[in-house]
Protein backbone atom coordinates (compact mmCIF):
# COMPACT_ATOMS: atom_id res chain seq x y z
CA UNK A 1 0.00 0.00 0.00
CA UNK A 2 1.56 3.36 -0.64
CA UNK A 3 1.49 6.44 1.33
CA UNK A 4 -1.09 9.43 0.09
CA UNK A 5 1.97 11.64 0.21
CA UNK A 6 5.42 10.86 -0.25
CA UNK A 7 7.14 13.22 2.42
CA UNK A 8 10.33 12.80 0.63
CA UNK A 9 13.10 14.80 2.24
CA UNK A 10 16.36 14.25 0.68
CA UNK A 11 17.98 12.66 -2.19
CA UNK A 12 20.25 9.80 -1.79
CA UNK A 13 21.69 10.35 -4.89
CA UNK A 14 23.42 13.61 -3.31
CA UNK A 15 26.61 13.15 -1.67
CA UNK A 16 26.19 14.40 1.70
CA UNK A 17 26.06 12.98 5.28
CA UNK A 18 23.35 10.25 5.59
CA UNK A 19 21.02 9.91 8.48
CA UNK A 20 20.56 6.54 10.32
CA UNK A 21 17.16 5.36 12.20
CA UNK A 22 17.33 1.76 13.69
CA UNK A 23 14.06 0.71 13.74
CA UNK A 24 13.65 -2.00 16.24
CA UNK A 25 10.28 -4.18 17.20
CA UNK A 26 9.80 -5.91 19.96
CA UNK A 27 7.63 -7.82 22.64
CA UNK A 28 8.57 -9.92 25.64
CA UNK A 29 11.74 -9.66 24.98
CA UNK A 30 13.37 -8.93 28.41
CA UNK A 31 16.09 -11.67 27.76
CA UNK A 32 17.63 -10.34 24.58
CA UNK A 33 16.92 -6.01 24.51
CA UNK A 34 19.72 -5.19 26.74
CA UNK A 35 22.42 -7.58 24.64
CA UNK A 36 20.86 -5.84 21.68
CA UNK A 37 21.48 -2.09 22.80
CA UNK A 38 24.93 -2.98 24.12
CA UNK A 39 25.70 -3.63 20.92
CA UNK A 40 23.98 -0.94 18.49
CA UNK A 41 25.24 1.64 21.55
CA UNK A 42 28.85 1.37 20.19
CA UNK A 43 28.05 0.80 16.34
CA UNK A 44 30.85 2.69 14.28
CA UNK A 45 30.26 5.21 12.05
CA UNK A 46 31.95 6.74 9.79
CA UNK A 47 32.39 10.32 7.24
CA UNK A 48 29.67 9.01 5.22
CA UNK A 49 26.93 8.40 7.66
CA UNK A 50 25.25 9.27 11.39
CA UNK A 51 23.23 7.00 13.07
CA UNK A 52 20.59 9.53 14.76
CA UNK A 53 17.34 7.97 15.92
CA UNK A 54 16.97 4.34 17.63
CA UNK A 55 13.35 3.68 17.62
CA UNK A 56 11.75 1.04 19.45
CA UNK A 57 8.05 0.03 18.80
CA UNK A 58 7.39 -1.97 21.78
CA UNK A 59 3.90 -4.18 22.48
CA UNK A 60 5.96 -5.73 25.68
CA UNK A 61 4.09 -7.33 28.55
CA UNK A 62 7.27 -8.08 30.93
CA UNK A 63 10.07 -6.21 31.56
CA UNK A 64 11.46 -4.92 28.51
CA UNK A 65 10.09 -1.69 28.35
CA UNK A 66 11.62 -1.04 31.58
CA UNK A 67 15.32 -2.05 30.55
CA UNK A 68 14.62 0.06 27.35
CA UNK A 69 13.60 3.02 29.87
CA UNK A 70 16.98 2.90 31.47
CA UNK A 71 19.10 2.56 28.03
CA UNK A 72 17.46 5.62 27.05
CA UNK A 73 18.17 7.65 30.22
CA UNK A 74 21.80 7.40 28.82
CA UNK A 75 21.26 7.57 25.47
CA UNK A 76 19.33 9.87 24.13
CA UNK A 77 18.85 8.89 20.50
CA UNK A 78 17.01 6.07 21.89
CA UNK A 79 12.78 6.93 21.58
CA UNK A 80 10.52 4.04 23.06
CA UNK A 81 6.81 3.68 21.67
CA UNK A 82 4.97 1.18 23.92
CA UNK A 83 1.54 -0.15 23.76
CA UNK A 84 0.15 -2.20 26.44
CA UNK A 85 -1.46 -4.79 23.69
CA UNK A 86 0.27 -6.76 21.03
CA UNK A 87 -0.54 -4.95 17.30
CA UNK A 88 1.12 -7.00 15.10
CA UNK A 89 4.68 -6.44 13.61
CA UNK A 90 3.32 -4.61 10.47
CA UNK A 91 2.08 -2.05 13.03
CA UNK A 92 5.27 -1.76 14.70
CA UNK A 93 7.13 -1.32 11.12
CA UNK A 94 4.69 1.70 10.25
CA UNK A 95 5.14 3.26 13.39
CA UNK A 96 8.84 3.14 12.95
CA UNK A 97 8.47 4.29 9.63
CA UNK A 98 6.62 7.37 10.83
CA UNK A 99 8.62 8.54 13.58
CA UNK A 100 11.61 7.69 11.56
CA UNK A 101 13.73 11.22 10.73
CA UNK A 102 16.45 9.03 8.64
CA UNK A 103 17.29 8.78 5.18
CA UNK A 104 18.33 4.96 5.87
CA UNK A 105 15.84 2.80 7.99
CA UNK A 106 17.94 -0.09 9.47
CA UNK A 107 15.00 -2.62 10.60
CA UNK A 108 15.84 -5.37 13.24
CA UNK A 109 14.35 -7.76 15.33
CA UNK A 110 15.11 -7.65 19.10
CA UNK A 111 16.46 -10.95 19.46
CA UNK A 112 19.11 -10.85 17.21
CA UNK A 113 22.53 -9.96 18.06
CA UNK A 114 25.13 -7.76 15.39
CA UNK A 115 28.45 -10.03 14.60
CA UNK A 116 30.82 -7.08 15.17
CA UNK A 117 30.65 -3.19 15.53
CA UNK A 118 30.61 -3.17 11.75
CA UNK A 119 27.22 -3.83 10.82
CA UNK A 120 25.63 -0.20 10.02
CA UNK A 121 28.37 0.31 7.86
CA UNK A 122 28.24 -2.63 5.40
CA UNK A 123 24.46 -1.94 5.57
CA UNK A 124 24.73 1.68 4.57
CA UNK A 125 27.31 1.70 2.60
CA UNK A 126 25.02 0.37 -1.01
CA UNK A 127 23.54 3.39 -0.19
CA UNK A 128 26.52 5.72 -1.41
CA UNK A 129 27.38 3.74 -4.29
CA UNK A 130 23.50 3.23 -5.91
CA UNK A 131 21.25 6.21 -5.42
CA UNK A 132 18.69 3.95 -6.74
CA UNK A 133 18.40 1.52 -4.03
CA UNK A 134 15.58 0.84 -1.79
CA UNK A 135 16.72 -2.20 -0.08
CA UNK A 136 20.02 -3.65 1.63
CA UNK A 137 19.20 -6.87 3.09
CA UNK A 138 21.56 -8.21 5.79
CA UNK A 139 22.36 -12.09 6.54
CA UNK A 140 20.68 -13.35 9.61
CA UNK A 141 23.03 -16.74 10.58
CA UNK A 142 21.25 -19.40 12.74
CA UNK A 143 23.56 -20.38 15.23
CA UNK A 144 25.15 -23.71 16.01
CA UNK A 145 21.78 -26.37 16.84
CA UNK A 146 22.07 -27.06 20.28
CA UNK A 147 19.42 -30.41 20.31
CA UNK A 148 18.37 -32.56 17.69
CA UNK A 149 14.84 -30.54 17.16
CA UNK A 150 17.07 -27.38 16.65
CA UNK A 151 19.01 -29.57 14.03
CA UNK A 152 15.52 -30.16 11.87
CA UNK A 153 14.99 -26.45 11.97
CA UNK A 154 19.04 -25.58 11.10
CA UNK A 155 18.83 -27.63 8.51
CA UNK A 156 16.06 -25.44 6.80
CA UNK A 157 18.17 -22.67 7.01
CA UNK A 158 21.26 -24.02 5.23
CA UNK A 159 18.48 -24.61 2.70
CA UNK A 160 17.55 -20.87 2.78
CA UNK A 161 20.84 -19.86 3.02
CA UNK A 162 21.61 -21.05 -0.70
CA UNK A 163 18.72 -19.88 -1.69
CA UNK A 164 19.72 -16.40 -1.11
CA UNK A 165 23.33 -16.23 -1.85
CA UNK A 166 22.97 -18.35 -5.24
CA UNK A 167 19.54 -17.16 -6.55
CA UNK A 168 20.05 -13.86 -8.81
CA UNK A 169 23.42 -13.09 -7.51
CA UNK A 170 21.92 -12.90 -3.88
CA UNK A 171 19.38 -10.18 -4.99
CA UNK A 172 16.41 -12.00 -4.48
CA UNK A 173 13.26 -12.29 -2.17
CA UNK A 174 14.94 -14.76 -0.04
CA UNK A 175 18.12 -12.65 0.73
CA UNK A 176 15.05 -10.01 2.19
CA UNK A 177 14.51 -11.18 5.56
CA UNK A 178 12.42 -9.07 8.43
CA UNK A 179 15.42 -9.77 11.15
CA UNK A 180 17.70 -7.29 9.50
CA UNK A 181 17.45 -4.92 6.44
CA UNK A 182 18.19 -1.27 5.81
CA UNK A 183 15.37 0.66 3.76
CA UNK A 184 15.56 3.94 1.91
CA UNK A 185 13.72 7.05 2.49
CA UNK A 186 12.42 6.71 -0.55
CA UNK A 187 10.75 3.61 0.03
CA UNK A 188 10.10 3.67 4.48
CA UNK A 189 8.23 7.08 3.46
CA UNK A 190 6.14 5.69 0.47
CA UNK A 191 5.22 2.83 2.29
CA UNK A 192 2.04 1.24 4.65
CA UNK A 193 2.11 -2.22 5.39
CA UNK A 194 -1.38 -3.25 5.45
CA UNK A 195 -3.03 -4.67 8.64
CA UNK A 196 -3.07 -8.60 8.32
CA UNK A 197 0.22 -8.92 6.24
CA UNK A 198 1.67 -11.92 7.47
CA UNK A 199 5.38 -11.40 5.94
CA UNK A 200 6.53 -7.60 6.51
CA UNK A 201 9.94 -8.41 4.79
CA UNK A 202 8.45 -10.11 1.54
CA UNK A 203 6.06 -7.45 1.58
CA UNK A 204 8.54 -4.74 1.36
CA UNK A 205 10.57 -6.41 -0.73
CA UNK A 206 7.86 -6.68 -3.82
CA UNK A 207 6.86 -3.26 -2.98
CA UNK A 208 10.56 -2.04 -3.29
CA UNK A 209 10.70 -3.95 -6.89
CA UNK A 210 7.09 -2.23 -7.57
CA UNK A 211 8.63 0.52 -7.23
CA UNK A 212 11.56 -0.01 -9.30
CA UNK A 213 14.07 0.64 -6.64
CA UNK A 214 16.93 -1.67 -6.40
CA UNK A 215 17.85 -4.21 -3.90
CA UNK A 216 21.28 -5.32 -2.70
CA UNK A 217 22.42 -8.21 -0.15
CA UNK A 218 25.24 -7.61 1.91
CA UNK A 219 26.71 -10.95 2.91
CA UNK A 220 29.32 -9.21 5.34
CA UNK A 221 26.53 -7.23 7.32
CA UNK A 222 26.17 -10.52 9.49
CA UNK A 223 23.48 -11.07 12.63
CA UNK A 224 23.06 -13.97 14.72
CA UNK A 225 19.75 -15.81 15.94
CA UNK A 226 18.71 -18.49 17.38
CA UNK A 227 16.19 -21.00 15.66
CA UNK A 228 13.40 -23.20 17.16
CA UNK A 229 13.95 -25.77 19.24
CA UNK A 230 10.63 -27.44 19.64
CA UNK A 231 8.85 -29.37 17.01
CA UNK A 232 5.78 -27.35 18.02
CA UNK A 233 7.40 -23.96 17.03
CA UNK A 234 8.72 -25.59 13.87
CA UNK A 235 5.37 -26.29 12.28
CA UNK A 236 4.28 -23.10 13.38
CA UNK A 237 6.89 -20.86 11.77
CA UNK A 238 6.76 -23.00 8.46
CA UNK A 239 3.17 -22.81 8.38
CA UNK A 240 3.05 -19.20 8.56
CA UNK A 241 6.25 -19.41 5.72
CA UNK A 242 3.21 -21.15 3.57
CA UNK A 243 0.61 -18.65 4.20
CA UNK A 244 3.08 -16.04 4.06
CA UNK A 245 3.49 -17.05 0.35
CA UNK A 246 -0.01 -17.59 -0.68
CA UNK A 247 -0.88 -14.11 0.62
CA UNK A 248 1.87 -12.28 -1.11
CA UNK A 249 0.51 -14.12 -4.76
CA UNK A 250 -3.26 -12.68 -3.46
CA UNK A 251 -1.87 -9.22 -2.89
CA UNK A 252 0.45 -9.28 -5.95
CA UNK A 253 -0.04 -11.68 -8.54
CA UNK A 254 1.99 -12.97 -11.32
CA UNK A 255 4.49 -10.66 -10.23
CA UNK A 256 4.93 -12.36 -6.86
CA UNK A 257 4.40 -15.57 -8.00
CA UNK A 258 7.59 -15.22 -10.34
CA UNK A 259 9.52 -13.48 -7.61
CA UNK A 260 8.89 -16.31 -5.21
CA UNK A 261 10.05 -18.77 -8.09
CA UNK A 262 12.84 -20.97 -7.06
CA UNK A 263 14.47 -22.94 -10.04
CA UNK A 264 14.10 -27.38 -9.18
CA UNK A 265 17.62 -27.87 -10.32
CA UNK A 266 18.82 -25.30 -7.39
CA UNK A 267 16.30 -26.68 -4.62
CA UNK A 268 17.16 -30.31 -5.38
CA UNK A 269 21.01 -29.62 -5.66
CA UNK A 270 21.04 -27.56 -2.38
CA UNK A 271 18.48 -30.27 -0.39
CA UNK A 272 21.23 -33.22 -1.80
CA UNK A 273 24.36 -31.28 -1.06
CA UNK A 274 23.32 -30.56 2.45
CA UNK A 275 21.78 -34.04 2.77
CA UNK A 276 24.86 -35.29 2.11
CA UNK A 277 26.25 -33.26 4.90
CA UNK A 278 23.70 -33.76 7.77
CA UNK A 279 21.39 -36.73 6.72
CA UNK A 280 20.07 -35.99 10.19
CA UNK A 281 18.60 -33.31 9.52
CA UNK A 282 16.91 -33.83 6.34
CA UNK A 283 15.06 -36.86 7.79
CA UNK A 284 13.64 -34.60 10.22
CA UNK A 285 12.82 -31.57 8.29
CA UNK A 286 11.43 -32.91 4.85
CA UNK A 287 7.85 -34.89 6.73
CA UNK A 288 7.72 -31.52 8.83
CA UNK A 289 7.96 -29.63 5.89
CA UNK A 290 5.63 -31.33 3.78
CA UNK A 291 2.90 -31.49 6.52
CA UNK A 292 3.64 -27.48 6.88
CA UNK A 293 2.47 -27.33 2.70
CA UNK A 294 -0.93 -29.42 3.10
CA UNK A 295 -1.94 -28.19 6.61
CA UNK A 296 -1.07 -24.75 5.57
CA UNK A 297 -3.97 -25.23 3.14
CA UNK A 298 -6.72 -25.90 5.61
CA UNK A 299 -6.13 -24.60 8.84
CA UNK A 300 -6.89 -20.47 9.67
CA UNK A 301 -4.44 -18.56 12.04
CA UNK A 302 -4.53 -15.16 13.35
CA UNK A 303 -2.45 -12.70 11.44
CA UNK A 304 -0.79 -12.12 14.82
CA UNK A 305 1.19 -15.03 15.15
CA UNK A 306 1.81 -16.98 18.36
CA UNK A 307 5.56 -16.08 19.69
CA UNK A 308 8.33 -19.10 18.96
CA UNK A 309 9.63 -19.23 22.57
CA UNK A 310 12.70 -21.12 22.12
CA UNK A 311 13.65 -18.73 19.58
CA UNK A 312 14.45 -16.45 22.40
CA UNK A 313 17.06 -18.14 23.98
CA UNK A 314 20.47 -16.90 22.45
């Protein structure tokens, strides 16, 4: 959905000092906020860009608004929005998109953690070389499976993880993913994201290509999270991966549907290369996965999702 007016502000196209919002969304997340300010606090920057505005859209029901309360005494580029019901992450996106004063939105998800100081600037740095751009998606990087139900869901993202890096050069709906991406001006102040949208990221991603702004994936600009770890949260997640899908082909059609194209010869090679590797794991993710496609089909779920719990647990 785009905006009835465009509010644009600057050019990226014009060298000058870029602004920097980090958008952050969050709820319950009392266990991972503080890591995740303690290390976007120290983020370097550099002669090209200044990171001015941390925005938090917060629908937390524990202590996390609290901690956030007491980063921000300290820091005072940090501005907390809280809500005392859960909205939806869509809502949370728009509201960081409204408040944001940036001409780069850097969009994460609260329990994530940055590989190294270095993040912001392999994120923003597309954004000096293609004025164009709308989109530089980060790699989010599952860490090491810790049981052998974390294994079933670590082995889908190995699958993912070719996906992205092999499939158009890396530029590609998979590479877009909602746990860390940087988005222009030009697209954060055209943009709505309808209530109901079950993806945010592949949302914004065929709206950025609607637009015919460019998007980039930065393989260095590296975050870590933590998958599920219970077979209940598996078949949750991939179900909503299904009707994630199906509703993106409602809202956009044959466009979607050949964005979301992935070529056989590149699924099977990936699914028998990393077979190969973990057998393990493929005997444990392809039945979940295929139940995931046919229950997908018959079963309704609220837009806003039930929370993957052992996801939270870096």
């Amino acid at each position: 959905m785009l905006r009835s007016k465009t509010g644009e502000k600057g050019d990226l196209g014009v060298p000058r000092l870029l602004s920097v919002t980090i958008g952050i969304s969050s709820f319950n997340e009392e266990r991972n906020i503080g890591r995740l300010l303690d290390a976007l606090v120290p983020q370097e920057e550099d002669e090209n860009f200044s990171i001015t505005q941390i925005v938090i859209s917060d629908d937390s029901q524990d202590n996390t608004c609290r901690i956030i309360e007491q980063y921000a005494k300290r820091d005072k580029r940090i501005q907390l929005y809280h809500h005392s019901i859960r909205r939806g992450k869509p809502s949370a996106i728009n509201e960081i998109f409204s408040q944001a004063e940036g001409d780069v939105v850097v969009l994460l998800d609260a329990d994530i953690i940055p590989a190294d100081r270095m993040l912001m600037r392999r994120l923003i740095q597309p954004f000096l070389k293609q004025p164009k751009l709308g989109i530089a998606a980060g790699a989010a990087v599952a860490l090491k499976p810790r049981t052998v139900q974390e294994r079933m869901a670590y082995f889908t993202f190995k699958i993912w993880r070719h996906l992205r890096e092999e499939l158009r050069g890396g530029n590609n709906f998979f590479s877009v993913h909602g746990k860390v991406m940087a988005v222009s001006s030009k697209l954060s102040r055209n943009v709505v994201i309808p209530d109901g949208v079950i993806g945010d990221d592949g949302y914004l991603y065929l709206m950025c290509k609607r637009l015919a702004l460019g998007v980039y994936y930065c393989r260095d600009a590296v975050v870590y999270y933590r998958e599920t770890s219970d077979i209940g949260d598996f078949l949750k997640r991939r179900i909503k991966y299904e009707k994630n899908l199906n509703q993106l082909i409602g809202f956009f059609g044959e466009f979607a549907r050949r964005e979301l194209s992935i070529p056989r010869s590149l699924l099977t090679r990936t699914s028998l290369t990393e077979g190969i590797r973990d057998p393990i794991g493929l005997i444990l993710s392809v039945p979940a996965v295929i139940f995931s496609k046919i229950y997908s089909r018959k079963v309704y779920m609220d837009p806003i999702w039930p929370i993957a719990l052992t996801t939270k647990k870096l």
